[in-house]
C-alpha atoms as a PDB file:
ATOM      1  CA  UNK A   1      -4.398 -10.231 -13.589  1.00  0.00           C
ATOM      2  CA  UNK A   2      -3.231 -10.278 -10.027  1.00  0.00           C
ATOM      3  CA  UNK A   3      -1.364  -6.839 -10.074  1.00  0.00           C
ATOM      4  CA  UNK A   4       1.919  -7.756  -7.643  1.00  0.00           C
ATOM      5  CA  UNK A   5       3.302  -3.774  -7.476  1.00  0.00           C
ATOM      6  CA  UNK A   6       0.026  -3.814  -4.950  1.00  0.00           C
ATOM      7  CA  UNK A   7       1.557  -6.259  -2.920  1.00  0.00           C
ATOM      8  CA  UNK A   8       4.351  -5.657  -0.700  1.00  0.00           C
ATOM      9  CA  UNK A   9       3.766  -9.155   0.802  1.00  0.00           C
ATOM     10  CA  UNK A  10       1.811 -11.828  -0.104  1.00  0.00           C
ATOM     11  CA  UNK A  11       0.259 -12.093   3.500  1.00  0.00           C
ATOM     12  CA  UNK A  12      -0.858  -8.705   2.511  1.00  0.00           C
ATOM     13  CA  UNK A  13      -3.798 -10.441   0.088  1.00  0.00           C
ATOM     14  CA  UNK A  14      -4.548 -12.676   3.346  1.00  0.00           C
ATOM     15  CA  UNK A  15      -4.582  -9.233   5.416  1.00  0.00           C
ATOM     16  CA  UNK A  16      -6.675  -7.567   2.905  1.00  0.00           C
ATOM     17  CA  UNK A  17      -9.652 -10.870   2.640  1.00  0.00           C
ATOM     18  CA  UNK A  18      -9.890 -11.201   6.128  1.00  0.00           C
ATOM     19  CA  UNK A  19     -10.494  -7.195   6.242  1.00  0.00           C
ATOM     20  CA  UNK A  20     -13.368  -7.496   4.019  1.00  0.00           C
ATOM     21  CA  UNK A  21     -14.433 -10.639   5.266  1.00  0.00           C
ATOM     22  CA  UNK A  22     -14.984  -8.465   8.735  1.00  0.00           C
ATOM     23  CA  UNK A  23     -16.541  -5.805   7.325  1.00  0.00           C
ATOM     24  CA  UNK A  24     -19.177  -7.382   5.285  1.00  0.00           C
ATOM     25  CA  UNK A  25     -19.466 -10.264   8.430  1.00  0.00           C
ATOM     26  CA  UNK A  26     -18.371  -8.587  11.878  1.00  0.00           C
ATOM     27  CA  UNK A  27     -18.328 -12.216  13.277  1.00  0.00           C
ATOM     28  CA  UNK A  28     -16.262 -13.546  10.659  1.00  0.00           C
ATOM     29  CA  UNK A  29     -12.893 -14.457  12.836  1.00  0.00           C
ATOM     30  CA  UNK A  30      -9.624 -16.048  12.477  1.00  0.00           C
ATOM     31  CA  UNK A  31     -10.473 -19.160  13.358  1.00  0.00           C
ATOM     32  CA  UNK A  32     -12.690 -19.653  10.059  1.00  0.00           C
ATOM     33  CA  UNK A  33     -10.445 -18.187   8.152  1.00  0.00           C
ATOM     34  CA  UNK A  34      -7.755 -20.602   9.715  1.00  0.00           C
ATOM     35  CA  UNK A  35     -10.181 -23.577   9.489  1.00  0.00           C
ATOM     36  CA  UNK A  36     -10.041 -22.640   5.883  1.00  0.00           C
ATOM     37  CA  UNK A  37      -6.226 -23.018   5.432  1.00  0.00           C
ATOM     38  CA  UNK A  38      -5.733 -25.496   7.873  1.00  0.00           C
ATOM     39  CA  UNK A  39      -4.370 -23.707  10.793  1.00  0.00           C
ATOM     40  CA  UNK A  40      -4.761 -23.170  14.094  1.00  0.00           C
ATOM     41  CA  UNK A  41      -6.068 -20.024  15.162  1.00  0.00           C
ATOM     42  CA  UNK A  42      -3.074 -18.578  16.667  1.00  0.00           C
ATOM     43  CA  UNK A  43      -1.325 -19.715  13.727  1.00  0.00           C
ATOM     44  CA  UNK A  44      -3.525 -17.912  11.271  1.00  0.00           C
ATOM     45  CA  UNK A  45      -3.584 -14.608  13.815  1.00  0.00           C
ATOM     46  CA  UNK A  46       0.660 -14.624  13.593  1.00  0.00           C
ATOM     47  CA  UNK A  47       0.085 -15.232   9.260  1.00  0.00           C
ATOM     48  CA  UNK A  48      -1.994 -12.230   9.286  1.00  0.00           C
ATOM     49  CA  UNK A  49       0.323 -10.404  11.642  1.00  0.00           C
ATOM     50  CA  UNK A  50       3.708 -11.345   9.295  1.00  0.00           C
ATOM     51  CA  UNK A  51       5.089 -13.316  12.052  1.00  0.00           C
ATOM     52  CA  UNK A  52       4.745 -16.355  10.610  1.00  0.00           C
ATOM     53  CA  UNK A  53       4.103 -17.798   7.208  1.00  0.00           C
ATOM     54  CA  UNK A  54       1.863 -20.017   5.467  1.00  0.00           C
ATOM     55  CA  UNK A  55       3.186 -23.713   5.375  1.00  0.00           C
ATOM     56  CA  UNK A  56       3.438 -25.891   1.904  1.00  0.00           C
ATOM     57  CA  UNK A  57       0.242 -27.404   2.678  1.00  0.00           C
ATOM     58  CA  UNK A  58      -1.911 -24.204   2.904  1.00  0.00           C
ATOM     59  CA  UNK A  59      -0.563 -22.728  -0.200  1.00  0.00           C
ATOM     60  CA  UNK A  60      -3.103 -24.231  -2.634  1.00  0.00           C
ATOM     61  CA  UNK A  61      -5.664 -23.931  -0.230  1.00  0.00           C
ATOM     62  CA  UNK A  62      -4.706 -19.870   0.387  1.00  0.00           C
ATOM     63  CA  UNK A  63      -4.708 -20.015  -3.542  1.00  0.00           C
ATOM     64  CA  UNK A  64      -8.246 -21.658  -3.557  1.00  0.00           C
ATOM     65  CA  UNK A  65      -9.098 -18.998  -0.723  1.00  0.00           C
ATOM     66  CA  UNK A  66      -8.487 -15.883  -2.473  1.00  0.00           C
ATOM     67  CA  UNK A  67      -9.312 -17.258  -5.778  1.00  0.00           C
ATOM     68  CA  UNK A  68      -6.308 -17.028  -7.667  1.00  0.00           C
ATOM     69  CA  UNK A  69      -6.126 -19.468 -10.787  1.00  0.00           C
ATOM     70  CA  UNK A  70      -3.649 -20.032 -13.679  1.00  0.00           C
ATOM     71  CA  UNK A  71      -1.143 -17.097 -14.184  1.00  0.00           C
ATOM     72  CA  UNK A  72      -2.108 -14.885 -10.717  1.00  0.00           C
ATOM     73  CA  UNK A  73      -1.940 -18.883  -8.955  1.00  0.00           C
ATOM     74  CA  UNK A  74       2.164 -18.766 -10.179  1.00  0.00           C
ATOM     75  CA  UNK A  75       2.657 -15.426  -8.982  1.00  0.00           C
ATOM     76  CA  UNK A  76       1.397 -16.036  -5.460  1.00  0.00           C
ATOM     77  CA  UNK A  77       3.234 -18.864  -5.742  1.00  0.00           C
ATOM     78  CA  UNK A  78       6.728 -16.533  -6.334  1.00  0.00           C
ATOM     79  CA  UNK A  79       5.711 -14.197  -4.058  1.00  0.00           C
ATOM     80  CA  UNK A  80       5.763 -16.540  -1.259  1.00  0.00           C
ATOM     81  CA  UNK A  81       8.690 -17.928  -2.613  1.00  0.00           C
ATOM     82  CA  UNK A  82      10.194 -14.490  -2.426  1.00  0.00           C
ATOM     83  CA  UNK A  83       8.839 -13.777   0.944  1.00  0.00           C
ATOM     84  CA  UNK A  84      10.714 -16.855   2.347  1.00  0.00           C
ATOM     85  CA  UNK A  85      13.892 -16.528   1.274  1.00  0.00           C
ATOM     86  CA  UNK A  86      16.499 -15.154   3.282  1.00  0.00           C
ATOM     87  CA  UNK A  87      18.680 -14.257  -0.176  1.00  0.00           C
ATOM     88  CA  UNK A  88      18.393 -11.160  -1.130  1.00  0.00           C
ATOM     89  CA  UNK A  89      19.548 -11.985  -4.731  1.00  0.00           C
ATOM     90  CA  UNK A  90      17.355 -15.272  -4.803  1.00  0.00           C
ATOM     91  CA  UNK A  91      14.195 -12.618  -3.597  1.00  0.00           C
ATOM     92  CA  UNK A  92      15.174 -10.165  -6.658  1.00  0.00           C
ATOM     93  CA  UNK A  93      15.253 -13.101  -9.274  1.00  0.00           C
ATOM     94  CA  UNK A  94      11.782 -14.106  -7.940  1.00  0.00           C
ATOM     95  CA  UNK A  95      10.239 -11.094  -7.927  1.00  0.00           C
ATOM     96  CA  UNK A  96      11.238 -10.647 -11.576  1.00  0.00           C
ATOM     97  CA  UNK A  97      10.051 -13.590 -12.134  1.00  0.00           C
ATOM     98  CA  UNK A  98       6.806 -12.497 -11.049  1.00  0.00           C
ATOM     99  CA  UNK A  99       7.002  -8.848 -12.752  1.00  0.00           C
ATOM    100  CA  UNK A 100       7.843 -11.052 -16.330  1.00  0.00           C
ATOM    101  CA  UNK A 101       4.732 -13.127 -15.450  1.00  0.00           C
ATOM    102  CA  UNK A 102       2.677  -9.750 -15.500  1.00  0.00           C
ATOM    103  CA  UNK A 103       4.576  -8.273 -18.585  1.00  0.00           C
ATOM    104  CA  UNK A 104       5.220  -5.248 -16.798  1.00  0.00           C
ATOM    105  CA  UNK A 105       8.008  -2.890 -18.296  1.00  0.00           C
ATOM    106  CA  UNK A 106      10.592  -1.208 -16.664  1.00  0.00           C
ATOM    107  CA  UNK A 107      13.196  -0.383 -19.110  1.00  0.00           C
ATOM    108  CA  UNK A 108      12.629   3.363 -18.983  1.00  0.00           C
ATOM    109  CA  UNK A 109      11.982   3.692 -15.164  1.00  0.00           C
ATOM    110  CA  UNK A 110      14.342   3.641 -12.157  1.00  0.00           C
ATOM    111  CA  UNK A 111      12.892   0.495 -10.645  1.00  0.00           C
ATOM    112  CA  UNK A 112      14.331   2.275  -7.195  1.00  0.00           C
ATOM    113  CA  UNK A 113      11.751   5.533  -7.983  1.00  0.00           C
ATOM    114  CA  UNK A 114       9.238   2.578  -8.981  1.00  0.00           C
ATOM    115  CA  UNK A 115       8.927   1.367  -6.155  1.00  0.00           C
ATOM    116  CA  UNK A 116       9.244   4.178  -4.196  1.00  0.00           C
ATOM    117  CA  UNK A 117       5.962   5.145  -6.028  1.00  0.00           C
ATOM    118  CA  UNK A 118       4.599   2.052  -5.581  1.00  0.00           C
ATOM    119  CA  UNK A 119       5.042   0.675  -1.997  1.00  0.00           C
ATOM    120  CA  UNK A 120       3.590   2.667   0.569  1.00  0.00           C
ATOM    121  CA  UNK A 121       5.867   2.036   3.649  1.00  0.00           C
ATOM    122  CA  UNK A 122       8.968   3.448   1.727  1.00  0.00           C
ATOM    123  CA  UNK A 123       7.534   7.039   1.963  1.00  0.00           C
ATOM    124  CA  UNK A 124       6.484   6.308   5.493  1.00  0.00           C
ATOM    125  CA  UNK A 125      10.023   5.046   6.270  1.00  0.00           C
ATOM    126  CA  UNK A 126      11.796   8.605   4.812  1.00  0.00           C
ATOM    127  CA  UNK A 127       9.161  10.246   6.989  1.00  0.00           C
ATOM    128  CA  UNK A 128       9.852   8.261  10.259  1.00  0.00           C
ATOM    129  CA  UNK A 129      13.831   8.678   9.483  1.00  0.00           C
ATOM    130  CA  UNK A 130      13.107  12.499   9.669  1.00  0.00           C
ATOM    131  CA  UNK A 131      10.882  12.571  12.982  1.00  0.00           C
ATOM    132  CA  UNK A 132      13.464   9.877  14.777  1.00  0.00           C
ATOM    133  CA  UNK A 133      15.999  13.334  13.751  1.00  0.00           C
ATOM    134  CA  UNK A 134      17.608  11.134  11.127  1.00  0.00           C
ATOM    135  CA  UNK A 135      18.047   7.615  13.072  1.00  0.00           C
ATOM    136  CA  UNK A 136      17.073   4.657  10.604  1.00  0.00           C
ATOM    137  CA  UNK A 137      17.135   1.163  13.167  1.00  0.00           C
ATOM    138  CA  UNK A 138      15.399  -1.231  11.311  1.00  0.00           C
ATOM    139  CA  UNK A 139      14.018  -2.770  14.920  1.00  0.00           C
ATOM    140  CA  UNK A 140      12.760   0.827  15.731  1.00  0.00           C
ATOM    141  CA  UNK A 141      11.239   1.371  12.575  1.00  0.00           C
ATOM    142  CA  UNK A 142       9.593  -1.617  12.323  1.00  0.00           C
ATOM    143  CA  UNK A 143       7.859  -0.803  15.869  1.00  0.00           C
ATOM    144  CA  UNK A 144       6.282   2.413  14.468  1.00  0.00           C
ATOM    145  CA  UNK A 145       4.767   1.893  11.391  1.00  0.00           C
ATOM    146  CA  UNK A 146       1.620   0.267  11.194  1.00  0.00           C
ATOM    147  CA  UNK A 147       0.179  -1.609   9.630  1.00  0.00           C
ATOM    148  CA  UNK A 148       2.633  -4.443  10.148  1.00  0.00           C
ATOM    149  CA  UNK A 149       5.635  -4.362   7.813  1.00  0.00           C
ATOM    150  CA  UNK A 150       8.634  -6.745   8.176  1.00  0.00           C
ATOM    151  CA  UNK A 151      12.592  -5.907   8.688  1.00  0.00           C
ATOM    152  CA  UNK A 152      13.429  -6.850   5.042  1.00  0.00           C
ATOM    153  CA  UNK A 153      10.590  -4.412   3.360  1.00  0.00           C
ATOM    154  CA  UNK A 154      12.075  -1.858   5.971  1.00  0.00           C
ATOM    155  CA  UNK A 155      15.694  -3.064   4.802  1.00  0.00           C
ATOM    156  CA  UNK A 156      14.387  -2.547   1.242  1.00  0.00           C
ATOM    157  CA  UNK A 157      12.863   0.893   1.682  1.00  0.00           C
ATOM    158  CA  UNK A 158      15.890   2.236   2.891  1.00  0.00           C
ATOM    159  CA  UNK A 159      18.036   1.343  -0.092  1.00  0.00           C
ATOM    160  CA  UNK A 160      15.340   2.438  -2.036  1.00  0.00           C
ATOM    161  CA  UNK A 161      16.057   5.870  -0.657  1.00  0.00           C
ATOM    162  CA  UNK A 162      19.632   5.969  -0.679  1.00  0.00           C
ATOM    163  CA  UNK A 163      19.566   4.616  -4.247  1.00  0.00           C
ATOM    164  CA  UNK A 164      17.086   7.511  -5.045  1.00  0.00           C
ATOM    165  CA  UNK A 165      19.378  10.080  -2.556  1.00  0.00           C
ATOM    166  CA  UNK A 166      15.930  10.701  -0.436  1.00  0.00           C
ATOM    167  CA  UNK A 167      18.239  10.092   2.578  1.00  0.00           C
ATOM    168  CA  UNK A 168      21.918  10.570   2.519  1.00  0.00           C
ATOM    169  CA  UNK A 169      24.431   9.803   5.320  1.00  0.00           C
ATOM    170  CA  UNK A 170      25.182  11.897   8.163  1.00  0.00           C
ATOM    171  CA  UNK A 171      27.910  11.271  10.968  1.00  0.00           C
ATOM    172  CA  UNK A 172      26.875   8.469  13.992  1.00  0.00           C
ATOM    173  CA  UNK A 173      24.892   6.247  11.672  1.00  0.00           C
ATOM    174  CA  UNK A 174      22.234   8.971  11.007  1.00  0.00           C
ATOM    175  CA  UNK A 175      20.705  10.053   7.984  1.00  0.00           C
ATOM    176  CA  UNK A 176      19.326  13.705   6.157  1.00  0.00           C
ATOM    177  CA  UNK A 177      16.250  13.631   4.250  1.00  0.00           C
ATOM    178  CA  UNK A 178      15.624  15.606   0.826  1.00  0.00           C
ATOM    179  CA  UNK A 179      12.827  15.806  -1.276  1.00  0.00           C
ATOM    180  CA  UNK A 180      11.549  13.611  -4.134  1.00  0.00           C
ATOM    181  CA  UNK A 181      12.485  14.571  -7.362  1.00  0.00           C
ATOM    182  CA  UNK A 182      11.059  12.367 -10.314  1.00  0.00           C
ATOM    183  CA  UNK A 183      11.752  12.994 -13.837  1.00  0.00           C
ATOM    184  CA  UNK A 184      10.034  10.215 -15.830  1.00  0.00           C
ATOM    185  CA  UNK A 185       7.132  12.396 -16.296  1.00  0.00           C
ATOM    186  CA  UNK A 186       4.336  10.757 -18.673  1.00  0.00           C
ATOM    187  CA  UNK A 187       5.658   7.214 -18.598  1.00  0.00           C
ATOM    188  CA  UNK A 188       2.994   4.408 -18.309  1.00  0.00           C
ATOM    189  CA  UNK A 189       4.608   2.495 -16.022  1.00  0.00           C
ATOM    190  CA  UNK A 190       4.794   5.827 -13.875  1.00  0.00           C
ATOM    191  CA  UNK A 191       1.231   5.891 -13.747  1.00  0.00           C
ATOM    192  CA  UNK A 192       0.767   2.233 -13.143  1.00  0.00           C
ATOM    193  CA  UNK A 193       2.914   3.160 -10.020  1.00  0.00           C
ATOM    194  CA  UNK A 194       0.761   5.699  -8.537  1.00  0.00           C
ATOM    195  CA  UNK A 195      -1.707   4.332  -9.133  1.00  0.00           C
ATOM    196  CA  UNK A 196      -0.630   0.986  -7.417  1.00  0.00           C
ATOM    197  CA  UNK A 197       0.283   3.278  -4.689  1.00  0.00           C
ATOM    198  CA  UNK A 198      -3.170   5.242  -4.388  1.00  0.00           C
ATOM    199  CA  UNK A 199      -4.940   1.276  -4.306  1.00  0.00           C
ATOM    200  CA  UNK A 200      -2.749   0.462  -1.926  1.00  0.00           C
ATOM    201  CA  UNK A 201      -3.519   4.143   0.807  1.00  0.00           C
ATOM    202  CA  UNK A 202      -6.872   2.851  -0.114  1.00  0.00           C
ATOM    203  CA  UNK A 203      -6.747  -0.203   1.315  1.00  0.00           C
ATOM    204  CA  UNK A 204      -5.123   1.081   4.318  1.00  0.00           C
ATOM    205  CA  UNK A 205      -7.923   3.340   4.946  1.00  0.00           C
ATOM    206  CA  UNK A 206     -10.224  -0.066   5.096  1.00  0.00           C
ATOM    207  CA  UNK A 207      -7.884  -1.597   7.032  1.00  0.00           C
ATOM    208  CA  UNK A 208      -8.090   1.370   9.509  1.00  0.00           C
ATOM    209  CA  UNK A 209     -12.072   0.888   9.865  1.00  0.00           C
ATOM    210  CA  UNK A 210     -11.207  -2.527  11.773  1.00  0.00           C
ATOM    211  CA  UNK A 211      -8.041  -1.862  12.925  1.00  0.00           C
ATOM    212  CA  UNK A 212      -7.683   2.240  14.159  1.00  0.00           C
ATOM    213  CA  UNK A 213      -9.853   2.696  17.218  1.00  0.00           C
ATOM    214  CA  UNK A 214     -12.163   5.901  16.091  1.00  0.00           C
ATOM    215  CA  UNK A 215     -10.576   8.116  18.454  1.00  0.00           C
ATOM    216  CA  UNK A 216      -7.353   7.917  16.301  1.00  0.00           C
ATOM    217  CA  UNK A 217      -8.550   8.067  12.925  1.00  0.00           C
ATOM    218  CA  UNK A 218     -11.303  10.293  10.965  1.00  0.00           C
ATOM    219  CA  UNK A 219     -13.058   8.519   8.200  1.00  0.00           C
ATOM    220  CA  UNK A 220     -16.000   9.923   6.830  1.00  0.00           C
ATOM    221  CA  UNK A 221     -18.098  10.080   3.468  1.00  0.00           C
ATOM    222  CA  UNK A 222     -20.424  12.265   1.689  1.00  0.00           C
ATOM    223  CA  UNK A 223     -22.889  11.536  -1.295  1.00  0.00           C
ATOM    224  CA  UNK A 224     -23.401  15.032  -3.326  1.00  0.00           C
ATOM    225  CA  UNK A 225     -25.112  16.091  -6.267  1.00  0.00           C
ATOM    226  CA  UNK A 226     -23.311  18.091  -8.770  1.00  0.00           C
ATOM    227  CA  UNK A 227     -23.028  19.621 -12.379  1.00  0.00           C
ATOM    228  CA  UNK A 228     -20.013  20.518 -14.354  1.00  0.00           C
ATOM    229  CA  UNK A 229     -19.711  23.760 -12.701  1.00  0.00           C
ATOM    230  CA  UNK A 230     -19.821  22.665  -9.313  1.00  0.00           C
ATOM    231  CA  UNK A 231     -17.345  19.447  -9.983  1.00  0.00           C
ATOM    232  CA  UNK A 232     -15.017  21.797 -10.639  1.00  0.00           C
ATOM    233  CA  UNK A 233     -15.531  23.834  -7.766  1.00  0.00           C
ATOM    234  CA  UNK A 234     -15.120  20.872  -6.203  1.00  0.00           C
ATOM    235  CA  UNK A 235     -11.635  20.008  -7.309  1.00  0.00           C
ATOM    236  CA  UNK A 236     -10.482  23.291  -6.911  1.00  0.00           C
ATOM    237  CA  UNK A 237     -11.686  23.100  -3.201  1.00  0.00           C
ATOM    238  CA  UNK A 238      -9.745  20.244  -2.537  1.00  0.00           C
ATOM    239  CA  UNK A 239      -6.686  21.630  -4.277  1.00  0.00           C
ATOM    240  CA  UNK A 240      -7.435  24.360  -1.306  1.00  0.00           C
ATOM    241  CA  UNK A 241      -7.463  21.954   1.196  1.00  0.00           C
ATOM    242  CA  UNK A 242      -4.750  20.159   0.289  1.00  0.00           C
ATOM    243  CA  UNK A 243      -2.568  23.763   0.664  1.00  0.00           C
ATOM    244  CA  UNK A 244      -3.983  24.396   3.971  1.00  0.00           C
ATOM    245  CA  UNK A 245      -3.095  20.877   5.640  1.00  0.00           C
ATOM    246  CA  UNK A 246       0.235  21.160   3.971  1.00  0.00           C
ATOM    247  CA  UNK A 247       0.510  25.135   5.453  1.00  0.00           C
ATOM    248  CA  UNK A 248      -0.800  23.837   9.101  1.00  0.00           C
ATOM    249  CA  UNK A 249       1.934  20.511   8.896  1.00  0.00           C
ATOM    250  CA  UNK A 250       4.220  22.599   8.054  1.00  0.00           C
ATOM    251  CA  UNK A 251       3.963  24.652  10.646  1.00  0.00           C
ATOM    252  CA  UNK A 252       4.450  21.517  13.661  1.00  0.00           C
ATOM    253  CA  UNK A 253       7.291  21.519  15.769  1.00  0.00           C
ATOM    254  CA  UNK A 254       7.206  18.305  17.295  1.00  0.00           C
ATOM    255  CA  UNK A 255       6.015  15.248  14.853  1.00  0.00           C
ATOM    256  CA  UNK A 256       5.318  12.519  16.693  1.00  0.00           C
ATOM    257  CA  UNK A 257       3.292  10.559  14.174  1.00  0.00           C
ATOM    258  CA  UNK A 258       2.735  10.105  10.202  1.00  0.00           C
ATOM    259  CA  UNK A 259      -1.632  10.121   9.256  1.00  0.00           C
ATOM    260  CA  UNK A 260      -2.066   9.758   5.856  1.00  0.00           C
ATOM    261  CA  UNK A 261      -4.669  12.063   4.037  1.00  0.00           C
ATOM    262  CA  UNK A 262      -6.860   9.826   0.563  1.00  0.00           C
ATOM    263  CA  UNK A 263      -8.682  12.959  -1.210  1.00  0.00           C
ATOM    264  CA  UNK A 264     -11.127  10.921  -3.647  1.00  0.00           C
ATOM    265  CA  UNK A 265     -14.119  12.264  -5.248  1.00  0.00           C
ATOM    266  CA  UNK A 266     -15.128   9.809  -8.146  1.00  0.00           C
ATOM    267  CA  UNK A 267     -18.607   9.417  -9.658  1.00  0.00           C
ATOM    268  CA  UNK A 268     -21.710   6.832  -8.982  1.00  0.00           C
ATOM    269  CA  UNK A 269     -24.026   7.647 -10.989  1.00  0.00           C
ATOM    270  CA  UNK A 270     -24.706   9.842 -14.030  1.00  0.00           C
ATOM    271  CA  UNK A 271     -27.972  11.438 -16.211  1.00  0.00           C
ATOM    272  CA  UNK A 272     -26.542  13.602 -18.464  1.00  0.00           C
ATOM    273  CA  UNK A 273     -26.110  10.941 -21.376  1.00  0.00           C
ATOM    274  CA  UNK A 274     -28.113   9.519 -23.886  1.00  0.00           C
ATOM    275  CA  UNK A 275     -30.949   8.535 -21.317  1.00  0.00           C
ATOM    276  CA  UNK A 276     -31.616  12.160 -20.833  1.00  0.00           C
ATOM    277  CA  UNK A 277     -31.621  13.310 -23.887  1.00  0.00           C
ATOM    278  CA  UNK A 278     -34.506  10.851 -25.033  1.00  0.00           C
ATOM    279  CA  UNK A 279     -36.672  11.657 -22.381  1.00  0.00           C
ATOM    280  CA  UNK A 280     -36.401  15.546 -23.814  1.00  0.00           C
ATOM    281  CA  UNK A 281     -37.257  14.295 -27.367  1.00  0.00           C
END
């Protein structure tokens, strides 16, 4: 099921093929792509970009594209439905349109500290409000974060942290920032949040390989072998490192950008099941 709390825009899915698509192909280019949705290739570069969006005609074809059939073919449909309109009520109906599509249940959970956990440009937003020393344009904002997000999702974020009192108003159109303080502790849907929100850093980190000139950026990998003892040396390492980037940040006078740290250790591959155990016998 196409999982729409991973999507803060359905250009986003475009984005995210035409990512891979470079990766696995460097000379893979927007002019296939476009060729592939009908479009010219400045046309396709300003889709990709969120300055433009996909005409009737290359919906089915986008939808053909990225493989989406059935029930993930309506919700792309909604989603650029929502994307379009200018209705801010109309976009809300649609997009719960889309969430009743995927069954997913918010009746115990603040759908403002959903999303919040769930879209990653509202914590970027309430971090940029704090370095801009509490200004919140939506033009300015816009500007600075990257990758590309639009006025509305910017619009959006900041309700979001009003709503959740992240941000509350100071004199001359200027805003304070607080820290988050969530209470739904255990709920599903909570997790299904972060973890939207972790797929989504994820994918921002890919998007970085292409679009992040090295110099700006530090991504880098390491294949280890390990036991139990040592994983959790591991962990506890990390929980180490995470202190001492928070203790240096903290430390910074004069913030003049947001990087965002992905700490992921995960396994691929494993001998100490069954297989082992018959070679011993």
């Amino acid at each position: 099921m196409l999982n729409i709390n991973e999507i803060s825009d359905y250009r986003d899915l475009l984005k995210n093929y035409y990512t891979q698509r470079k990766l696995d192909m460097p000379l893979y280019s927007y002019k296939m792509m476009g060729q592939k949705l009908g479009l010219e290739t400045s046309q396709m570069f300003r889709v990709l970009n969120k300055d433009l969006h996909l005409p009737s005609r290359s919906i089915p074809l986008a939808k053909n594209l990225l493989d989406l059939k059935g029930r993930n073919g309506e919700i792309f449909e909604i989603l650029v439905a929502a994307s379009k309109t200018k209705s801010p009520a109309k976009k809300d109906k649609l997009y719960k349109m889309a969430l009743s599509l995927q069954d997913v249940d918010l009746r115990k959970f603040s759908a403002s500290e959903y999303l919040f956990l769930s879209k990653w440009w509202i914590p970027v937003v309430r971090a940029l409000i704090e370095m801009n020393g509490g200004h919140a344009e939506v033009s300015r904002l816009v500007k600075q974060i990257s990758p590309t997000v639009s006025e509305d999702q910017v619009r959006e974020a900041i309700k979001v942290l009003k709503d959740l009192k992240l941000i509350t108003p100071l004199a001359s159109e200027r805003y304070a920032t607080t820290v988050a303080n969530f209470t739904s502790e255990g709920s599903a849907v909570k997790t299904a949040a972060i973890r939207s929100y972790q797929n989504q850093l994820l994918a921002l980190a890919q998007n970085a390989l292409v679009a992040v000139e090295p110099a700006k950026r530090n991504i880098s990998s390491l294949l280890v072998g390990v036991d139990d003892e040592c994983f959790d040396d591991l962990n506890e390492m990390a929980l180490e490192f995470r202190r001492q980037v928070q203790k240096r940040t903290a430390e910074v006078k004069n913030v003049n950008r947001a990087m965002q740290f992905v700490f992921a250790l995960y396994p691929v591959a494993d001998i100490s099941g069954g297989d082992s155990a018959k070679k011993e016998v």
